[in-house]
C-alpha atoms as a PDB file:
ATOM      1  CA  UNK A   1      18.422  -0.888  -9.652  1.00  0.00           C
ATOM      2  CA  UNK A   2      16.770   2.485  -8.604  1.00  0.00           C
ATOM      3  CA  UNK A   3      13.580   3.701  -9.098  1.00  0.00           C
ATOM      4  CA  UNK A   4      12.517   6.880  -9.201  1.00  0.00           C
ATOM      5  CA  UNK A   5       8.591   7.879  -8.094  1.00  0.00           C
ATOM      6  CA  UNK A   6       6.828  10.598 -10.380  1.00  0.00           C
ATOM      7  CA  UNK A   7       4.988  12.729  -8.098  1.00  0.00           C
ATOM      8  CA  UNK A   8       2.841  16.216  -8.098  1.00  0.00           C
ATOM      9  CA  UNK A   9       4.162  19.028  -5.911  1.00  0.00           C
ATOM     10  CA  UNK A  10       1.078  20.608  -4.256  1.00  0.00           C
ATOM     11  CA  UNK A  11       2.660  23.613  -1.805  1.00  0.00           C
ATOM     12  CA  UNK A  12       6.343  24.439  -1.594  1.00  0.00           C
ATOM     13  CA  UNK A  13       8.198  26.214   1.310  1.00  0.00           C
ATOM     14  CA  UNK A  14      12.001  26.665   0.767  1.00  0.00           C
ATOM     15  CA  UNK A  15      13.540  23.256  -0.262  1.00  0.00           C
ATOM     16  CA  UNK A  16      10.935  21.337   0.789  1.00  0.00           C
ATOM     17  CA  UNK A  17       7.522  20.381  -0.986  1.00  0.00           C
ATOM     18  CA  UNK A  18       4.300  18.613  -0.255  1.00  0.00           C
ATOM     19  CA  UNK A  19       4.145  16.578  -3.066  1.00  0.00           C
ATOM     20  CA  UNK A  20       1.647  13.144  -3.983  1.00  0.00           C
ATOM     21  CA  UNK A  21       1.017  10.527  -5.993  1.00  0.00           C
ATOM     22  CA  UNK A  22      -1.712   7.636  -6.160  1.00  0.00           C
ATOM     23  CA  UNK A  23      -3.174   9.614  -3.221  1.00  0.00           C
ATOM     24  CA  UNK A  24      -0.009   9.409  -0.954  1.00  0.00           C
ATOM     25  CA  UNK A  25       1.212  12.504   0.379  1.00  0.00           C
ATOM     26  CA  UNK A  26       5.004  13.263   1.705  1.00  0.00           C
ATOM     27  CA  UNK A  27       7.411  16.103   2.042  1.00  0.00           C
ATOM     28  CA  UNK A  28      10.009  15.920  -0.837  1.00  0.00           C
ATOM     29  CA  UNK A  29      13.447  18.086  -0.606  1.00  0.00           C
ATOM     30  CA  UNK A  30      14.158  20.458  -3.206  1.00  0.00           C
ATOM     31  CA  UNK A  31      17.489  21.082  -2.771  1.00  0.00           C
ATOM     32  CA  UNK A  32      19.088  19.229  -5.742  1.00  0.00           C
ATOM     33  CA  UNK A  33      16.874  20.883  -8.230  1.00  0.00           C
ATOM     34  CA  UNK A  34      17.991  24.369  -6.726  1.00  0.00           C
ATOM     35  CA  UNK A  35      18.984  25.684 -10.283  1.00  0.00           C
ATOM     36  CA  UNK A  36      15.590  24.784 -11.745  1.00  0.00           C
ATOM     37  CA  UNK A  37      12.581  26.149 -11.200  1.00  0.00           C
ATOM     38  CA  UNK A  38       9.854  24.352  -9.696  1.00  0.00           C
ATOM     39  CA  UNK A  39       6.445  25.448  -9.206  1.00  0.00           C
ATOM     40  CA  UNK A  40       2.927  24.132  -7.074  1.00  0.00           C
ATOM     41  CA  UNK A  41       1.322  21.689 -10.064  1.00  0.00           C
ATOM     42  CA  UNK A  42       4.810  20.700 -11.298  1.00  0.00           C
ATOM     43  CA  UNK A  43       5.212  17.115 -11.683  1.00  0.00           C
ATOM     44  CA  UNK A  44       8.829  16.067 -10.527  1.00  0.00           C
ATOM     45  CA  UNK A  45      10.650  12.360  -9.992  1.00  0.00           C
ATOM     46  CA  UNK A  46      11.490  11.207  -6.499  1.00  0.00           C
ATOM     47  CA  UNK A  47      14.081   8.896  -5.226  1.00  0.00           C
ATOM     48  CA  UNK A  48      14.691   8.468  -1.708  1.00  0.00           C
ATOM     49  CA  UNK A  49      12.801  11.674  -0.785  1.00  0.00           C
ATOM     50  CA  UNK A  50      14.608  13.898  -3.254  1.00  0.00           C
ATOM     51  CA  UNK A  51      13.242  15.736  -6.250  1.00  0.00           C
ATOM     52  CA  UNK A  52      15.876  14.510  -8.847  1.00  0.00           C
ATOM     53  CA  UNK A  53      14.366  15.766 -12.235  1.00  0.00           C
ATOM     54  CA  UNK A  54      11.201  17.743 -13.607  1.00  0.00           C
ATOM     55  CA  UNK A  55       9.210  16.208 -16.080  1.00  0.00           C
ATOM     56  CA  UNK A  56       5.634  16.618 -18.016  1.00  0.00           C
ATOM     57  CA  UNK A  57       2.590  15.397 -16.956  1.00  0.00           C
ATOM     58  CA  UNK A  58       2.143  13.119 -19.999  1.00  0.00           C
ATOM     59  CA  UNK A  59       5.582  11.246 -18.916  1.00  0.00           C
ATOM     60  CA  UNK A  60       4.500  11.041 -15.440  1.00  0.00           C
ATOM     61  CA  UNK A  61       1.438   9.501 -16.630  1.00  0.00           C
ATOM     62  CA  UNK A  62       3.531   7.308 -18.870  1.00  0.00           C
ATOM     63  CA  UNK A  63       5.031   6.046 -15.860  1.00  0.00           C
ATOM     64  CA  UNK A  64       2.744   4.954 -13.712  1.00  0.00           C
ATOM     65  CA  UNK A  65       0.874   3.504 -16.457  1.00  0.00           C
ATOM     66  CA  UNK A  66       4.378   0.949 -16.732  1.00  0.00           C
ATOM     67  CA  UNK A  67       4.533   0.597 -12.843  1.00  0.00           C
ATOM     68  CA  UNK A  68       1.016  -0.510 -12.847  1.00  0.00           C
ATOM     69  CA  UNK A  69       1.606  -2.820 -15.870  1.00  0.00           C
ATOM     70  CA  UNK A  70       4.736  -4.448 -13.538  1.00  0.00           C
ATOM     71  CA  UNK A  71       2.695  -4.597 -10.053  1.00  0.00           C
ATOM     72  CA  UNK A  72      -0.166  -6.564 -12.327  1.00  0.00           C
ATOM     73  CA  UNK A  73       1.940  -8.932 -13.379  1.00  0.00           C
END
């Protein structure tokens, strides 16, 4: 199974952006989104340190609500 992490980029530089979630901070590469833009506020999905897919801020929301629903079980 994979999991992918939704998280908020804050600064990009190149292929690689600061992005968080829950508070946690960590530099997330770019480079398979290259034919998409991205922008500082975007809210993206991580797995294993890449940004695999853009998505709204009401399905990142969505998702963490379900991650926190699993981790309180």
């Amino acid at each position: 199974m994979c999991l992918a992490i939704p998280m908020q980029i804050k600064s990009i530089d190149g292929f690689t952006a600061c992005c968080e979630a829950k508070g946690v901070e960590r530099d997330i590469n770019l480079f398979m989104m290259q034919d998409e833009q991205v922008n500082k506020g975007d809210f993206v999905l991580v797995h294993v340190g890449y940004a695999i897919q853009k998505i709204s801020p009401q399905e990142a929301q969505t998702t963490w609500e379900l991650y926190d629903q699993i981790l309180e079980e």
